[in-house]
C-alpha atoms as a PDB file:
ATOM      1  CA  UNK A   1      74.694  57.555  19.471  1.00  0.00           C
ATOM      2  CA  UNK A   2      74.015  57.200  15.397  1.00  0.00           C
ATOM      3  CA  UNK A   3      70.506  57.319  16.280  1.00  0.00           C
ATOM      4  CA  UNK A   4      71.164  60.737  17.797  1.00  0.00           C
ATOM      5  CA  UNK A   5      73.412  61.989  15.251  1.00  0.00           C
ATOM      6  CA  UNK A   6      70.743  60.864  12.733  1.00  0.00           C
ATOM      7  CA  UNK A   7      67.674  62.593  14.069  1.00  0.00           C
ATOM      8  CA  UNK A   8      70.232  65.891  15.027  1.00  0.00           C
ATOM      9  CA  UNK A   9      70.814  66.024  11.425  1.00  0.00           C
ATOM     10  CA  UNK A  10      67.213  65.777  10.212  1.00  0.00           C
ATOM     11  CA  UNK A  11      66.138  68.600  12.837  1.00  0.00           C
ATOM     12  CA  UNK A  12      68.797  70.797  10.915  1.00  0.00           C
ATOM     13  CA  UNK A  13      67.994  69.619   7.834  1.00  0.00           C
ATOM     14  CA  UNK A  14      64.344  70.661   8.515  1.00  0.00           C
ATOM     15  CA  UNK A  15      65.007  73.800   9.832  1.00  0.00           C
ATOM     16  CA  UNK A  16      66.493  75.110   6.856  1.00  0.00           C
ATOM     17  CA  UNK A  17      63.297  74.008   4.811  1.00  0.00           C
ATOM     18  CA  UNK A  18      62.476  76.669   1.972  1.00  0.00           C
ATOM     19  CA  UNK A  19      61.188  79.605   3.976  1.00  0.00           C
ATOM     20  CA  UNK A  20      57.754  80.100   1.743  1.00  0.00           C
ATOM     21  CA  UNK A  21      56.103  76.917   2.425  1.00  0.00           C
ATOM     22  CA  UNK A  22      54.073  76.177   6.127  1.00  0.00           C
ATOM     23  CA  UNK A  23      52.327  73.222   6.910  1.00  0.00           C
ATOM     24  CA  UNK A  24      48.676  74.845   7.069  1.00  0.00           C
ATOM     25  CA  UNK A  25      45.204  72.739   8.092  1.00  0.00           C
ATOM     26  CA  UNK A  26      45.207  69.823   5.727  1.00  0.00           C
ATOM     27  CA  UNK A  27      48.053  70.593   3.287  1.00  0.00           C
ATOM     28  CA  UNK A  28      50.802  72.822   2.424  1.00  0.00           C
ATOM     29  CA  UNK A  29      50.834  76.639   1.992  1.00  0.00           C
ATOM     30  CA  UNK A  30      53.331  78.241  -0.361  1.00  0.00           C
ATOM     31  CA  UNK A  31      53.641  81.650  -1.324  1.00  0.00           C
ATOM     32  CA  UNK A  32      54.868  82.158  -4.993  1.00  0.00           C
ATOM     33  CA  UNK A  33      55.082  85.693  -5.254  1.00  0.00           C
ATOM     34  CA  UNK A  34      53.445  89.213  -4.845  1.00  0.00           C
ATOM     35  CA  UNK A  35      53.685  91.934  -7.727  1.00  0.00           C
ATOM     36  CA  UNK A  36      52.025  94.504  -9.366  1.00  0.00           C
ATOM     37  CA  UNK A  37      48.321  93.199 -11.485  1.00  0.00           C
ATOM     38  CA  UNK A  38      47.567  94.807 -14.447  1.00  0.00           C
ATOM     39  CA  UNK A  39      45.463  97.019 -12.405  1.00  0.00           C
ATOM     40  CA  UNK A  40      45.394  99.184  -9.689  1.00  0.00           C
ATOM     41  CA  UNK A  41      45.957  96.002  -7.443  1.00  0.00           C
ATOM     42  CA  UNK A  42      49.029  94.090  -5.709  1.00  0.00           C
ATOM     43  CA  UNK A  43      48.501  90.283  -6.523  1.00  0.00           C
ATOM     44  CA  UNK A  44      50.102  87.801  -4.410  1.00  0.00           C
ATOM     45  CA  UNK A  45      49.713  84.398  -5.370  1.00  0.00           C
ATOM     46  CA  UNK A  46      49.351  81.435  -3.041  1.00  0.00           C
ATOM     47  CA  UNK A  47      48.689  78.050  -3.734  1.00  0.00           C
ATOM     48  CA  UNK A  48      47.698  75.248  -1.086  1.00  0.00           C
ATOM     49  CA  UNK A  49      48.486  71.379  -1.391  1.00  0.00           C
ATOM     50  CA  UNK A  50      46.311  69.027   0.543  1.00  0.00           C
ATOM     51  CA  UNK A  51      48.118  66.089   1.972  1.00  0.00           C
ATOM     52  CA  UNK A  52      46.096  64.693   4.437  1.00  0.00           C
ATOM     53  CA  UNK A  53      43.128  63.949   2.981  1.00  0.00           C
ATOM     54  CA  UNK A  54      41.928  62.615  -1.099  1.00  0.00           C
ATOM     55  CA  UNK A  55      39.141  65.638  -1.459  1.00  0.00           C
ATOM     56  CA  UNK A  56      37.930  68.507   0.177  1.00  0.00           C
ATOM     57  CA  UNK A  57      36.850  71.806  -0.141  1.00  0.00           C
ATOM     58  CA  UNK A  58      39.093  74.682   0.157  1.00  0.00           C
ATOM     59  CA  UNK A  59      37.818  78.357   0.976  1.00  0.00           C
ATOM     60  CA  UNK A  60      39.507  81.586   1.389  1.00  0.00           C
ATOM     61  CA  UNK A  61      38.014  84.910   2.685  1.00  0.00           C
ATOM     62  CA  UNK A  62      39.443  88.186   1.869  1.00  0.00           C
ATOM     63  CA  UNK A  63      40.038  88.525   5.843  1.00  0.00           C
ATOM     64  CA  UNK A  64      41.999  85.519   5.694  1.00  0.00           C
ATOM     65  CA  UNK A  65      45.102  87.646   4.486  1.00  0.00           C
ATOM     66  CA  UNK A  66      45.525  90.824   6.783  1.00  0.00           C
ATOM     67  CA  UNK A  67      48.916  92.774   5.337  1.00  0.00           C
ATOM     68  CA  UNK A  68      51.263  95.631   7.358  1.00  0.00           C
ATOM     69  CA  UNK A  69      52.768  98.403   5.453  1.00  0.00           C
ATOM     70  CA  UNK A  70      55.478 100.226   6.894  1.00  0.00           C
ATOM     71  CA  UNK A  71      53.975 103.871   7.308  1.00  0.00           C
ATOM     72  CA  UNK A  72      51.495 101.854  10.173  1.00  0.00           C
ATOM     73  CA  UNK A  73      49.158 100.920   7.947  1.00  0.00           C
ATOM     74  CA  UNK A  74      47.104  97.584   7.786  1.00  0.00           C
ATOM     75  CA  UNK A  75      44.217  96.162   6.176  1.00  0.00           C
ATOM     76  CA  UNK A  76      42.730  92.482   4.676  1.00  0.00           C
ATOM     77  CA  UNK A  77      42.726  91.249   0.981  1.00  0.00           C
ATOM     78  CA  UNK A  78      39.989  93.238  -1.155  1.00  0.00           C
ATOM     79  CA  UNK A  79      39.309  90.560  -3.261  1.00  0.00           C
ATOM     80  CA  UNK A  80      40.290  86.847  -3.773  1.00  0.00           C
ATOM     81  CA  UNK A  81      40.510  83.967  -6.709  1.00  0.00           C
ATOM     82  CA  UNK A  82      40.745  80.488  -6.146  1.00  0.00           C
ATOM     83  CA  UNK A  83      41.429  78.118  -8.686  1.00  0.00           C
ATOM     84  CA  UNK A  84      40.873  80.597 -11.488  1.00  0.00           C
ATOM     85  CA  UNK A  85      37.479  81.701 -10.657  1.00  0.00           C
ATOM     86  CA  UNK A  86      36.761  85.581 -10.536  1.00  0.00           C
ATOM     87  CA  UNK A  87      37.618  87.956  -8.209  1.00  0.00           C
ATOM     88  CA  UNK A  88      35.290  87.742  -5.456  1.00  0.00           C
ATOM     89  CA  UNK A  89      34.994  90.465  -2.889  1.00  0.00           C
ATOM     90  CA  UNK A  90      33.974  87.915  -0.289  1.00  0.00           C
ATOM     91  CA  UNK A  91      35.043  84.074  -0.606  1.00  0.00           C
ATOM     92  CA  UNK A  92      37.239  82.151  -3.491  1.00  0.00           C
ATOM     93  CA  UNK A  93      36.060  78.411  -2.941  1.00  0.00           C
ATOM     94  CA  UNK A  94      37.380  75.334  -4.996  1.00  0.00           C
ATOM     95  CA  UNK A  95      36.934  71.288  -4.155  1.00  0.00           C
ATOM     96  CA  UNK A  96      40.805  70.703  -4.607  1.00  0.00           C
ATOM     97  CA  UNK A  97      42.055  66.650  -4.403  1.00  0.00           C
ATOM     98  CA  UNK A  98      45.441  65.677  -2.977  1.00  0.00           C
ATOM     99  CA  UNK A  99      48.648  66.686  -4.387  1.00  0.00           C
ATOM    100  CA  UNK A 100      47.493  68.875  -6.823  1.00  0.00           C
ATOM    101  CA  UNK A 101      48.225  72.841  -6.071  1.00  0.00           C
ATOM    102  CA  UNK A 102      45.488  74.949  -6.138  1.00  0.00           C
ATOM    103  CA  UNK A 103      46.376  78.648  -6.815  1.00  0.00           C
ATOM    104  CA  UNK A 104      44.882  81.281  -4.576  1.00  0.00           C
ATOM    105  CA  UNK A 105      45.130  84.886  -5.848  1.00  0.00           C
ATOM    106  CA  UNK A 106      44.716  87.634  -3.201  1.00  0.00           C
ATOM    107  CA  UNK A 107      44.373  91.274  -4.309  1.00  0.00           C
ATOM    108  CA  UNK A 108      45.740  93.889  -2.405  1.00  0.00           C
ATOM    109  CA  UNK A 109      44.476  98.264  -2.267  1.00  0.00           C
ATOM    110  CA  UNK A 110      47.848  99.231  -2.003  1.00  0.00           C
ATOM    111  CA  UNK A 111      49.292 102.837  -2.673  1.00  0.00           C
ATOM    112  CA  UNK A 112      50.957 103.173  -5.716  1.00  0.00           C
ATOM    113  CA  UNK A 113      54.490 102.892  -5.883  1.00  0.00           C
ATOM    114  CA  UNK A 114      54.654  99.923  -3.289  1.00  0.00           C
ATOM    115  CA  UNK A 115      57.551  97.937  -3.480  1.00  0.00           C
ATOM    116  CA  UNK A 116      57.054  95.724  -0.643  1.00  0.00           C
ATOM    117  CA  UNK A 117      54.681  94.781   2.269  1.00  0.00           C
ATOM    118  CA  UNK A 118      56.389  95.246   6.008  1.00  0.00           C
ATOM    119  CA  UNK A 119      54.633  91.550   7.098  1.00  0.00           C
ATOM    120  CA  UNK A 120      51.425  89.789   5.819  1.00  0.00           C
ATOM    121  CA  UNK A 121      49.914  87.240   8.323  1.00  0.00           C
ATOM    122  CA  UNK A 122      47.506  84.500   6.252  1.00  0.00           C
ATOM    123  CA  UNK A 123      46.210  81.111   7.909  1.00  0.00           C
ATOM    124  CA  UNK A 124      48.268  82.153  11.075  1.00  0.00           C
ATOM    125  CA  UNK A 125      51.637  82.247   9.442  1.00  0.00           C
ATOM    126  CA  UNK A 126      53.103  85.467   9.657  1.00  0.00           C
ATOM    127  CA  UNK A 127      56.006  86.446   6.374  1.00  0.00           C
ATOM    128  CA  UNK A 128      57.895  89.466   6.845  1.00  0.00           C
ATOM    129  CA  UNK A 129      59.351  91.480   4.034  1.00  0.00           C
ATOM    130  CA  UNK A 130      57.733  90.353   1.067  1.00  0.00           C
ATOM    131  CA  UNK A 131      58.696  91.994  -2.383  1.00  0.00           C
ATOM    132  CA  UNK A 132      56.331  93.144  -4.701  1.00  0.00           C
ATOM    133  CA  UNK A 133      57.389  93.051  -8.019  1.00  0.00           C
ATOM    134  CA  UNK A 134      56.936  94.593 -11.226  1.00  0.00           C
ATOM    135  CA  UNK A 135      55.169  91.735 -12.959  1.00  0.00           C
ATOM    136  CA  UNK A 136      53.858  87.618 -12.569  1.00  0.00           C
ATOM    137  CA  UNK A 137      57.375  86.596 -14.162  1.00  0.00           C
ATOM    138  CA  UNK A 138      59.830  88.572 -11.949  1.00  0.00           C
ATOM    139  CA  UNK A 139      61.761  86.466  -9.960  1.00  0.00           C
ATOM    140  CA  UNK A 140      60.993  86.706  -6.540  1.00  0.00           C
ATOM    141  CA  UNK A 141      63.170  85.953  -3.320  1.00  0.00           C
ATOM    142  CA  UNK A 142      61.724  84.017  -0.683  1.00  0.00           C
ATOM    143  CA  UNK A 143      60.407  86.434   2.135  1.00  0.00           C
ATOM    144  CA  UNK A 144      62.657  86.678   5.395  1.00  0.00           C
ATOM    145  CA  UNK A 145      61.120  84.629   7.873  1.00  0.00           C
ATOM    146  CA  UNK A 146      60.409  86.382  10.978  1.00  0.00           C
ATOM    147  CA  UNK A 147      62.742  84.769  13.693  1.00  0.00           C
ATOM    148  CA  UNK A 148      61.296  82.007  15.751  1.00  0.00           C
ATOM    149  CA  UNK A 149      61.419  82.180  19.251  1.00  0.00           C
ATOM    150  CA  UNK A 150      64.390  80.782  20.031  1.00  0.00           C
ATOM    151  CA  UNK A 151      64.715  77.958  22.801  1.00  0.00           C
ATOM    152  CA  UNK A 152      67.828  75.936  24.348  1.00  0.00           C
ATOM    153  CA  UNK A 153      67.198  72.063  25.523  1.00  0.00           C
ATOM    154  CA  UNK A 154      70.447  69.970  26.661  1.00  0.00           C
ATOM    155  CA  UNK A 155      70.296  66.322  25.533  1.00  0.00           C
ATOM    156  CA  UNK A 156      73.142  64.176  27.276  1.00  0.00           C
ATOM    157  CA  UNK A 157      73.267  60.840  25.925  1.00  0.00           C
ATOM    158  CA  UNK A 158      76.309  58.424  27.212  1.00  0.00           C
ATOM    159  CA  UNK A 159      79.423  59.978  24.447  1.00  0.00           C
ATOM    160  CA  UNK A 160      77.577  63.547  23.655  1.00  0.00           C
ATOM    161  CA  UNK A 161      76.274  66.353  24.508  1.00  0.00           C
ATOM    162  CA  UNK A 162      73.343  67.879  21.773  1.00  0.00           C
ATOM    163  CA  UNK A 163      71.937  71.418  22.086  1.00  0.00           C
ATOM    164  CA  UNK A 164      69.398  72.367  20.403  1.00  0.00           C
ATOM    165  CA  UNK A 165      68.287  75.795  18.766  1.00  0.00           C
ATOM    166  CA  UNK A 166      66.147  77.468  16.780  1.00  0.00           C
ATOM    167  CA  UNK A 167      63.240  75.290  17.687  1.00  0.00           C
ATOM    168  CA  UNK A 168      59.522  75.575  15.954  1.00  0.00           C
ATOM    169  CA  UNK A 169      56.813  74.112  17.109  1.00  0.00           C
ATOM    170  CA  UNK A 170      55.024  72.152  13.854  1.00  0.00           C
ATOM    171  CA  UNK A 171      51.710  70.178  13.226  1.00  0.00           C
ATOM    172  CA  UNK A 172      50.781  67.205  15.097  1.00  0.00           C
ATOM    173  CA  UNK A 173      53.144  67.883  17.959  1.00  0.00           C
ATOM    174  CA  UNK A 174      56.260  68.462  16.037  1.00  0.00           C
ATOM    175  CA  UNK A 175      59.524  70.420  16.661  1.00  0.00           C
ATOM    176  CA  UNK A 176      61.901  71.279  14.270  1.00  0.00           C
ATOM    177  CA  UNK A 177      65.161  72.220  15.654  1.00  0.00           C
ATOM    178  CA  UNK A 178      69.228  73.070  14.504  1.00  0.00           C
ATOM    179  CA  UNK A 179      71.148  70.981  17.029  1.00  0.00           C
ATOM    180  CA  UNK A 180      75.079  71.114  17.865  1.00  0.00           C
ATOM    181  CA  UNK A 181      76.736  67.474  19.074  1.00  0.00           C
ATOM    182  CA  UNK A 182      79.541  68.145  20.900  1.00  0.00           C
ATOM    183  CA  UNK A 183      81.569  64.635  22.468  1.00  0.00           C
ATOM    184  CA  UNK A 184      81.247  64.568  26.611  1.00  0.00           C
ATOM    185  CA  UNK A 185      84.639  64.643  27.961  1.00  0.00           C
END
């Protein structure tokens, strides 16, 4: 029963993880913000942690980020920066180690005037809503996730019931759930 109650409250704890960071390949995936470059450009700024290995190389295409804007239209990245090398039209390549963050800099054609971006979808994660703001040190809200499918699994143990909701399917097998306990009768 503790046991139960103790893994319940990790799933929910887990499930309410910050809603810009994704477990992506190797590492971690965060995006820090989107807003207007000094340019004609969007910039939305992305850095990756690797965690399961000490080195390796790390290598975004401009086709890696494909955005949605809310008059229908889509498109990729034009250009990309990795680890503060130039814009590249192509790749942005860096040999990152673990733990460190390596910032990734995607630029964006947008029309002028954009204020936000309908849904982006980068290393399979898709972010809906994300703000662009008016400069690098605007504060910018976390994106709203899009809802998860959402799936209900009884667990009867001998003293409680546990549903659980809300359930995402992880890395490695995992699931990250909220769960309600409520005592069999």
């Amino acid at each position: 029963m503790k046991k139960l109650m103790m893994m319940a409250a990790a799933a929910m704890a887990l499930s309410t993880a910050g809603a810009q960071t994704w477990a992506s390949g190797n590492g971690n995936l965060t995006l820090n913000r989107c807003y207007q470059g000094s340019g004609q450009y969007v910039l939305c700024d992305f850095d990756y942690t690797l965690t399961k290995e000490d080195t390796s190389e790390l290598k975004w295409s401009t086709s890696d980020l494909v955005y949605y804007l809310a008059n229908g239209t889509s498109g990729h990245a034009y250009s990309v920066s990795t680890a503060g090398s130039d814009f590249d039209k192509y790749y942005g390549n860096a040999t990152i180690i673990k733990g460190v963050p390596t910032e990734t800099l995607f630029a964006l054609d947008l029309p002028s005037g954009s204020t936000s971006i309908l849904a982006m979808v980068i290393a399979g994660h898709r972010i809906d809503n994300v703000p662009i703001r008016a400069s690098a040190t605007a504060p910018a809200p976390a994106p709203a996730a899009r809802p998860a499918a959402t799936t209900t699994t009884s667990v009867n143990t001998s003293a409680y019931n546990a549903v659980l909701t809300s359930c995402k399917a992880g890395a490695n097998g995992t699931l990250t759930c909220s769960a309600t306990l409520t005592p069999r009768r």
